[in-house]
Protein backbone atom coordinates (compact mmCIF):
# COMPACT_ATOMS: atom_id res chain seq x y z
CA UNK A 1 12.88 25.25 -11.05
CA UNK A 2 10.24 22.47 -11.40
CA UNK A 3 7.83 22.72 -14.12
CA UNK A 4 5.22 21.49 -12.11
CA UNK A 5 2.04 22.17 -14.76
CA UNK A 6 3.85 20.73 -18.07
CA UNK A 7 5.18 18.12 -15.74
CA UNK A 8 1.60 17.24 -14.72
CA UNK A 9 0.34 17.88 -18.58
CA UNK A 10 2.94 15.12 -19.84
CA UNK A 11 2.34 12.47 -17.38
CA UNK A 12 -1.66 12.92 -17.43
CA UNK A 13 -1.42 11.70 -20.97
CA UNK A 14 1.25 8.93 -20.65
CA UNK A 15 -1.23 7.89 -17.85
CA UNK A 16 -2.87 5.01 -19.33
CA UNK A 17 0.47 4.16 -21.00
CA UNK A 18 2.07 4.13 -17.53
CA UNK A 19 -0.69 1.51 -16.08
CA UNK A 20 -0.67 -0.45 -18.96
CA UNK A 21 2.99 -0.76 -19.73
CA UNK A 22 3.54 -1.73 -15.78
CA UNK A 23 0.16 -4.31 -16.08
CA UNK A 24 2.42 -5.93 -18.55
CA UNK A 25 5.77 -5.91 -17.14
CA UNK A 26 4.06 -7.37 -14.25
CA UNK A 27 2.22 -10.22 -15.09
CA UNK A 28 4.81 -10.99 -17.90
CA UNK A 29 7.39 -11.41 -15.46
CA UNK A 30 5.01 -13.75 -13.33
CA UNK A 31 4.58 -15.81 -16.62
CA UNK A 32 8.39 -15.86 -17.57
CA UNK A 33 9.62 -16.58 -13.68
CA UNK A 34 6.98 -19.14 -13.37
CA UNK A 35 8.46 -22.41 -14.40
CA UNK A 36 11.65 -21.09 -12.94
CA UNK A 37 10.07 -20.14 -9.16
CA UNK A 38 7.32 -22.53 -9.06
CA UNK A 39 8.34 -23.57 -5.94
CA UNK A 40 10.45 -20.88 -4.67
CA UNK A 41 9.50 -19.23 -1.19
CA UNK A 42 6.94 -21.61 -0.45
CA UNK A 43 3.86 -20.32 2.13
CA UNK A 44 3.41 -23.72 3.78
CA UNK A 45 -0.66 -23.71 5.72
CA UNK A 46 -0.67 -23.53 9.24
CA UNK A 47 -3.45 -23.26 11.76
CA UNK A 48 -3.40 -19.65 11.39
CA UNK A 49 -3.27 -19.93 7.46
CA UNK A 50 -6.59 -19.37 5.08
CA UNK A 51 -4.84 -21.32 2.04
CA UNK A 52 -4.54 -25.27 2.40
CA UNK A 53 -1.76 -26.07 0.09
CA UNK A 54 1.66 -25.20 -0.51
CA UNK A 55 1.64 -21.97 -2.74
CA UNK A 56 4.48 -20.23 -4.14
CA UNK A 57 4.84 -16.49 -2.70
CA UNK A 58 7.27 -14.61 -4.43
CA UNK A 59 4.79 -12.68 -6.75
CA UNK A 60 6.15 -9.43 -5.08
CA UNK A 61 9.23 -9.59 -7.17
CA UNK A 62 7.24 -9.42 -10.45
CA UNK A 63 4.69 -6.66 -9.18
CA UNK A 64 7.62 -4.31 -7.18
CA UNK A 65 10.14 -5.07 -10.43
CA UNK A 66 7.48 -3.37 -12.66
CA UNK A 67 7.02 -0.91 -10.01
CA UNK A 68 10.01 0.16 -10.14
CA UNK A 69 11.20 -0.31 -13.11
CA UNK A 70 8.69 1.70 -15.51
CA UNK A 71 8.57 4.26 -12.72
CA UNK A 72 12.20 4.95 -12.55
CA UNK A 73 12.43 5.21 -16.61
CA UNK A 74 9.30 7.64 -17.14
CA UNK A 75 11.02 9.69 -14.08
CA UNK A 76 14.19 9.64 -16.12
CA UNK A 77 12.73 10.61 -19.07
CA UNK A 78 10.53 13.65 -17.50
CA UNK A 79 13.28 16.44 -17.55
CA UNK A 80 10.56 18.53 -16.10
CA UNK A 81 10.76 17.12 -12.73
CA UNK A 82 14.30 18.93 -12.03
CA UNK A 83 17.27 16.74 -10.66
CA UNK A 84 16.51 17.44 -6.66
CA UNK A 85 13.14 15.83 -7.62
CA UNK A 86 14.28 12.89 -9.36
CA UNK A 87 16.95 12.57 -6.31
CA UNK A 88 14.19 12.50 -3.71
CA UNK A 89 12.29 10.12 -5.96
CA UNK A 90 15.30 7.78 -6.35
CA UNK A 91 16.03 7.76 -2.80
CA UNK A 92 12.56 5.83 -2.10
CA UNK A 93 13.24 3.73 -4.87
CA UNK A 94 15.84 2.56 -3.38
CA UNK A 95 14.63 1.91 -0.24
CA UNK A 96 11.27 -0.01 -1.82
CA UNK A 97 14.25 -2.34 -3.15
CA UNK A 98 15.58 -2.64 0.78
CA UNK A 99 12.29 -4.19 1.94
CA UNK A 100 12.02 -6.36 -1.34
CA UNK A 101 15.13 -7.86 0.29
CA UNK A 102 13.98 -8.10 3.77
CA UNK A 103 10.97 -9.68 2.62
CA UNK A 104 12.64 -11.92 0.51
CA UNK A 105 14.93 -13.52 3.02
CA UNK A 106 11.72 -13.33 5.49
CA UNK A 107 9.74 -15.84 3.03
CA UNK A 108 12.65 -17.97 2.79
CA UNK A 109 14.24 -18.07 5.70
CA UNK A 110 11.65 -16.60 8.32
CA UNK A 111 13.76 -13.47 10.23
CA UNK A 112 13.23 -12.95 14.16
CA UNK A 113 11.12 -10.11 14.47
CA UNK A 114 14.05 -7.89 15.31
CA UNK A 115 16.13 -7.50 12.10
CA UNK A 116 12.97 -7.84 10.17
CA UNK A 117 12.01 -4.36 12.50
CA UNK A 118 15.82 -3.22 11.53
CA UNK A 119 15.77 -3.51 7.91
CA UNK A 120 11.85 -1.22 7.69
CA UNK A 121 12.88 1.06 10.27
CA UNK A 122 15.91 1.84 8.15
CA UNK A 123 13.85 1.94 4.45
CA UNK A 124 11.39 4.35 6.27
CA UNK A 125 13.85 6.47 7.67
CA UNK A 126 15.13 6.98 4.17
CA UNK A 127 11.72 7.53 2.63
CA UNK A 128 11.43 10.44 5.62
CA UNK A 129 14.99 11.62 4.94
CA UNK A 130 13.93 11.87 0.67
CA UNK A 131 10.72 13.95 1.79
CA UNK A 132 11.31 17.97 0.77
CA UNK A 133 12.29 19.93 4.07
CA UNK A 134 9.69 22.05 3.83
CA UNK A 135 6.93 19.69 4.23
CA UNK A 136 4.54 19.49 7.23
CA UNK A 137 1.86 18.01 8.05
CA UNK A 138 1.13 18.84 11.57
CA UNK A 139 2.81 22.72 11.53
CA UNK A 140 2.15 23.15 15.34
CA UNK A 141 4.66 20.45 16.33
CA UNK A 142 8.69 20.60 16.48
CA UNK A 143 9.91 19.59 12.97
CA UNK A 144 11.95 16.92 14.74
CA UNK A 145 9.07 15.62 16.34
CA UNK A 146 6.63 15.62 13.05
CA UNK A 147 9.61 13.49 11.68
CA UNK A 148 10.20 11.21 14.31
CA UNK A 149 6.40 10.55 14.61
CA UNK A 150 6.28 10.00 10.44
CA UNK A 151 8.91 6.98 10.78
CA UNK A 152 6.89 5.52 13.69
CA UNK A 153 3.75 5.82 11.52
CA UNK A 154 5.14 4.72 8.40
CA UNK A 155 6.68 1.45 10.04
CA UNK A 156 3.51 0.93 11.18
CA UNK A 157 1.84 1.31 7.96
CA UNK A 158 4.91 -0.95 6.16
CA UNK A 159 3.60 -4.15 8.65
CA UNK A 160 -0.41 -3.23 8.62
CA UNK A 161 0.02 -3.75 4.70
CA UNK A 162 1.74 -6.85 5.12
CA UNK A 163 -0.70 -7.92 8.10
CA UNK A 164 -3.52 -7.79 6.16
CA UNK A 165 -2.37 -10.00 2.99
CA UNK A 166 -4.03 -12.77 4.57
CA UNK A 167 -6.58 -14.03 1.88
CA UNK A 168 -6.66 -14.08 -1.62
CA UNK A 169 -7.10 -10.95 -3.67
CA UNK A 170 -7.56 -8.61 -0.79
CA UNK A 171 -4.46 -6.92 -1.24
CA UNK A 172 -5.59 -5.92 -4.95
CA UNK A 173 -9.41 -4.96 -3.53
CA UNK A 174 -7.07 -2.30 -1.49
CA UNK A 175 -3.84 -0.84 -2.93
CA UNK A 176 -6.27 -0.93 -6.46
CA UNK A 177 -8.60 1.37 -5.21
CA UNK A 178 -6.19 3.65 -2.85
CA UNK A 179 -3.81 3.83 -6.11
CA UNK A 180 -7.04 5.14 -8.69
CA UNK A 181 -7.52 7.44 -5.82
CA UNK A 182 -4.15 8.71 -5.65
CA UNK A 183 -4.29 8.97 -9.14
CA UNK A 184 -7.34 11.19 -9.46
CA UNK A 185 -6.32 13.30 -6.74
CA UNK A 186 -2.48 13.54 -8.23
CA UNK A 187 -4.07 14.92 -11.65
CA UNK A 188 -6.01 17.56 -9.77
CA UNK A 189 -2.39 18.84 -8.48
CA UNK A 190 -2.67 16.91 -5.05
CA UNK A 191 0.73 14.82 -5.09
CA UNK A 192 3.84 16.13 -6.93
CA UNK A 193 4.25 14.61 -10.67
CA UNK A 194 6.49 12.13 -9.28
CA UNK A 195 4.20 10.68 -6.79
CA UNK A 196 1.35 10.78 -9.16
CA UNK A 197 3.93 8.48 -11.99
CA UNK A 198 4.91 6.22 -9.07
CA UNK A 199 0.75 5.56 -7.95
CA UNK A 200 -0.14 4.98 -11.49
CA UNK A 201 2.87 2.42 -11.66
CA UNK A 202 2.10 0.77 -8.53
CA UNK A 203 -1.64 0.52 -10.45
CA UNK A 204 -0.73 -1.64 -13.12
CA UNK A 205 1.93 -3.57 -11.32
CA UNK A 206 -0.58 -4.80 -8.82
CA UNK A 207 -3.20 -5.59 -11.71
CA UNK A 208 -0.86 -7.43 -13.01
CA UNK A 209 -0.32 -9.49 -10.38
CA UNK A 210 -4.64 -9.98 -9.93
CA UNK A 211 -5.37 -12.38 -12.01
CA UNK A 212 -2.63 -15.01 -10.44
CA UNK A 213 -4.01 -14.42 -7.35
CA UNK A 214 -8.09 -14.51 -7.61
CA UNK A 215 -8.85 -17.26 -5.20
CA UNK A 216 -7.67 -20.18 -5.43
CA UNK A 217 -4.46 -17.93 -5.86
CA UNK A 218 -1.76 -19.62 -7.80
CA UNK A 219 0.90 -17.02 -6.67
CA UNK A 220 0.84 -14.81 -3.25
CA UNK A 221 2.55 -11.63 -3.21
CA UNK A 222 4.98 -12.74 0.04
CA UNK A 223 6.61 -10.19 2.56
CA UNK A 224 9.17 -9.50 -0.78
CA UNK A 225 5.94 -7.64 -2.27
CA UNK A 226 3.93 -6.29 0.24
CA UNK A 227 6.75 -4.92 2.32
CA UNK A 228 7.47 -2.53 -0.23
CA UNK A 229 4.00 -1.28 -1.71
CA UNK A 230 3.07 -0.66 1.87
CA UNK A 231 6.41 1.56 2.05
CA UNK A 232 5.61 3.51 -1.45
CA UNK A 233 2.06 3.95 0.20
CA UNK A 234 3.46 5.43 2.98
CA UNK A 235 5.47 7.83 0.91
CA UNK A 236 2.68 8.62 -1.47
CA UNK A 237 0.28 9.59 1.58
CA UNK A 238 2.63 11.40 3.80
CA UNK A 239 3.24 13.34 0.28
CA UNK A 240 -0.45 13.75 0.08
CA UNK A 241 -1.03 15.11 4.10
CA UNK A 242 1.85 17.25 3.24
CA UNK A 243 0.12 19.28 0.50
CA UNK A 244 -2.50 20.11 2.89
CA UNK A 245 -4.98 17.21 2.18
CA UNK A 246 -4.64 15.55 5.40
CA UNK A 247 -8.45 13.75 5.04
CA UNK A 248 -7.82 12.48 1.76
CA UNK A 249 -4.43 10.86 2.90
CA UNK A 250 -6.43 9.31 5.88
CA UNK A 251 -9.57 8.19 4.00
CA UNK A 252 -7.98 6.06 1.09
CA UNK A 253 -6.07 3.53 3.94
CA UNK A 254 -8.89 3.54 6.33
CA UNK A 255 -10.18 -0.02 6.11
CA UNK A 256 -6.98 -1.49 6.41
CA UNK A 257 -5.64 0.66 8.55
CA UNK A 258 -8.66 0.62 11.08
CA UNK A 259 -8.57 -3.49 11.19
CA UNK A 260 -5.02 -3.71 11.62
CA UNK A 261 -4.57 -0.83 14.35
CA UNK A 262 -8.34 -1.77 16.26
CA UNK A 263 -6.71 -5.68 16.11
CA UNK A 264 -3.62 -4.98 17.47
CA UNK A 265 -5.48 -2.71 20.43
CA UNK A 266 -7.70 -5.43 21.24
CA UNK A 267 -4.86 -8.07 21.49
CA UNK A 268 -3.23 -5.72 23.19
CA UNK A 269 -5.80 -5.19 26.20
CA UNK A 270 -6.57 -9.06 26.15
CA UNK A 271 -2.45 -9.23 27.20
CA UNK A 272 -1.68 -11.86 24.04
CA UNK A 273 1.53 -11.47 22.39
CA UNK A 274 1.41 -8.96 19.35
CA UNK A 275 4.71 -10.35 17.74
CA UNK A 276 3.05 -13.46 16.96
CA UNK A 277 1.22 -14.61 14.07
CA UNK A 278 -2.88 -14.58 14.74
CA UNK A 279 -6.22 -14.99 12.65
CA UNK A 280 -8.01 -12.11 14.67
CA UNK A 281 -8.08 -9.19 11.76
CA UNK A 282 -11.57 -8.69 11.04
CA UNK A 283 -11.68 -10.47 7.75
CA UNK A 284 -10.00 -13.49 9.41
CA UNK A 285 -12.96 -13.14 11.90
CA UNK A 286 -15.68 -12.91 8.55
CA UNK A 287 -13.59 -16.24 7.09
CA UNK A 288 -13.80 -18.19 9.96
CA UNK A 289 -17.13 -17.13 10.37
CA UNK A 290 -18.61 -18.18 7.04
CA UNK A 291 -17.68 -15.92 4.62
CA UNK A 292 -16.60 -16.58 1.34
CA UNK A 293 -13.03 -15.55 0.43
CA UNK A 294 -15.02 -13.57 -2.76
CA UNK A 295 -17.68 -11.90 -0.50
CA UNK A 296 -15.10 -10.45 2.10
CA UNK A 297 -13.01 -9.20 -1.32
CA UNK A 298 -16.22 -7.80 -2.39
CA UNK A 299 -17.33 -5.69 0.86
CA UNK A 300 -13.81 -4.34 0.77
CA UNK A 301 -13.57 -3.18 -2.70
CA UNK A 302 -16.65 -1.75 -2.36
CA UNK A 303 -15.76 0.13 0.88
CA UNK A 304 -12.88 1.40 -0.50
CA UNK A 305 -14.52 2.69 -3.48
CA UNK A 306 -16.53 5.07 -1.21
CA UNK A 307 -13.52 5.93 0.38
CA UNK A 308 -12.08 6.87 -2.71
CA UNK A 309 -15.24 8.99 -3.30
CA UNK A 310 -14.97 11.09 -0.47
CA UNK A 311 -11.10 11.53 -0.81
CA UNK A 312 -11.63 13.02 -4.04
CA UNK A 313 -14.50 14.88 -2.55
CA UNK A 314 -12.99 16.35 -0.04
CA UNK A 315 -9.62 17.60 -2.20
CA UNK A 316 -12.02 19.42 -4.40
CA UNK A 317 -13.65 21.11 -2.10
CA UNK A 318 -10.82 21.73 -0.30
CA UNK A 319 -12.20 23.39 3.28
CA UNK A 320 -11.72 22.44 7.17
CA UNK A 321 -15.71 21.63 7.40
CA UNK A 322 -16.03 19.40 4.02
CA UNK A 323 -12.68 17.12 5.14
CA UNK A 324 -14.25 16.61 8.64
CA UNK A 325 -17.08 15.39 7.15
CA UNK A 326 -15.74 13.60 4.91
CA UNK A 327 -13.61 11.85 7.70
CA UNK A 328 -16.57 11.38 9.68
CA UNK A 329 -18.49 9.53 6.88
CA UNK A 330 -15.76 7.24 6.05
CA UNK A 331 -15.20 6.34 9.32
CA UNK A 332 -19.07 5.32 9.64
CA UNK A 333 -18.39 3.70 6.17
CA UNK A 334 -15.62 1.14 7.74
CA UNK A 335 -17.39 0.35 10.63
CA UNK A 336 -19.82 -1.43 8.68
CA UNK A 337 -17.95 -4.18 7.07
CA UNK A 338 -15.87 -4.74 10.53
CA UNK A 339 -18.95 -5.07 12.78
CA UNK A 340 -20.30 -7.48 10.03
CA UNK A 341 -17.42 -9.74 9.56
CA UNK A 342 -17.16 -9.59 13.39
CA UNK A 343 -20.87 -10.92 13.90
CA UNK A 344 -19.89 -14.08 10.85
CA UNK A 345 -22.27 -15.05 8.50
CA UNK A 346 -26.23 -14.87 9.40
């Protein structure tokens, strides 16, 4: 039996620890690795590109290291959790490490988009294969078809995180914000201990990583990093719908997620190839249009703050009406940076 309140008590405490203790790990690792990977999985600029010069990206390996690493020991050292828990929790672990792989040989070598496809469709399918058997999200639908539709989703999710690393820092101005808010809403009993020690680990790992890639970034976090946040996001949200706070687990994505999927739509209608690489997301759009890299960063952090907001709203309160709203607001919250970046700089 899982002792889900002292579990809960004991990592709300270590909390800060857990953040800092990752924060370090992270951006240690960058500083160690440094003169060994300085130019190691070079991005090389392109026409499609918003950097100009040959910039190492293998940052990922310091950021999903720490991830990884400081989660997995505070999980081993919470006998609260119980050993199915820790099993689960392992399990996802495991396949964050698959995509660190697949990234890496992406950023080196540049995969076809079919084994690329292969080697997420297989992490997610263990990250839906980990999740409790009880969980549902959508109880109306054929368990089957719930699960098929939460690999689709989460592959999905696994490439719109790695779509939208496309300037500097705006990775951090989301998975920052979406990991505080999984945070808050983990200590208020929302996610299971072990989601709530693997958000607050993700935290630090990626503020780690911030300062080495404020623009002009030294470092980018490469397919090798983003890959596999976007995949512990995934499992993190899909734990949070599953407790019954489906509006909270939409809200914290929503900016990224609505630029990525309304991009891909529109490309889609317009008949251009989706497989290939593009500078159509929204903030591309606000960059090209006269935007500074900091002032794009800005409207997004500050989006996803009010995201955040009504997340945490709408898990406290906790009723049908409150989420909708919630919903509702946020979605009128997003629109406003996309139609902006879309119009370019007055």
């Amino acid at each position: 039996m899982i002792d889900h309140a002292n579990a809960w008590q004991t990592i709300g405490l270590l909390g800060p620890a857990i953040v800092l203790a990752t924060l370090a790990v992270s951006a240690g690792l960058i500083l160690i690795l440094k003169p060994l990977f300085g130019r190691f999985a070079l991005a090389v600029p392109t026409a499609r590109s918003s950097h100009r010069s040959l910039t190492p990206q293998w940052g990922g390996l310091a950021v999903v290291a720490a991830a990884l690493g400081v989660s997995g020991l505070v999980l081993t050292l919470s006998p609260q959790l119980g050993h199915e828990a820790l099993a689960r929790t392992f399990q996802v672990l495991l396949a964050a490490l698959l995509l660190v792989g697949v990234g890496l040989v992406d950023d080196m070598r540049h995969l076809t988009p079919a084994p690329k496809f292969l080697g997420q469709a297989i992490a997610v399918a263990l990250v839906v294969a980990a999740l409790p058997e009880g969980l549902r999200i959508v109880p109306v639908l054929p368990w089957w078809v719930e699960r098929g539709l939460m690999l689709v989703g989460g592959v999905w999710f696994v490439n719109l995180v790695n779509f939208m690393d496309g300037i500097d820092w705006i990775v951090v101005a989301e998975v920052v914000p979406v990991t505080v808010g999984l945070a808050i809403v983990g200590a208020l009993g929302a996610l299971p201990p072990e989601g709530l020690v693997v958000a607050l680990a993700v935290l630090g790992a990626v503020l780690g990583f911030a300062p080495f890639n404020r623009p002009v970034a030294q470092l980018f976090l490469g397919d090798m990093g983003s890959l596999p946040v976007g995949l512990l996001l995934t499992w993190l949200l899909v734990l949070l719908a599953g407790a019954g706070h489906w509006a909270a687990a939409l809200l914290l994505p929503l900016y990224f997620a609505a630029d990525a999927t309304v991009t891909l739509l529109r490309r889609l209608l317009a008949g251009e190839p989706v497989w290939e690489a593009h500078r159509t997301h929204y903030y591309q759009r606000a960059a090209d249009g006269g935007w500074s890299n900091i002032e794009i960063v800005a409207r997004v952090f500050a989006v996803n703050l009010g995201l955040v907001a009504l997340a945490v709203a709408s898990v406290l309160a906790n009723a049908l009406a409150a989420s909708i709203v919630a919903v509702l607001l946020g979605a009128a919250l997003v629109a406003w940076p996309m139609a902006t970046f879309a119009r370019g700089k007055r």
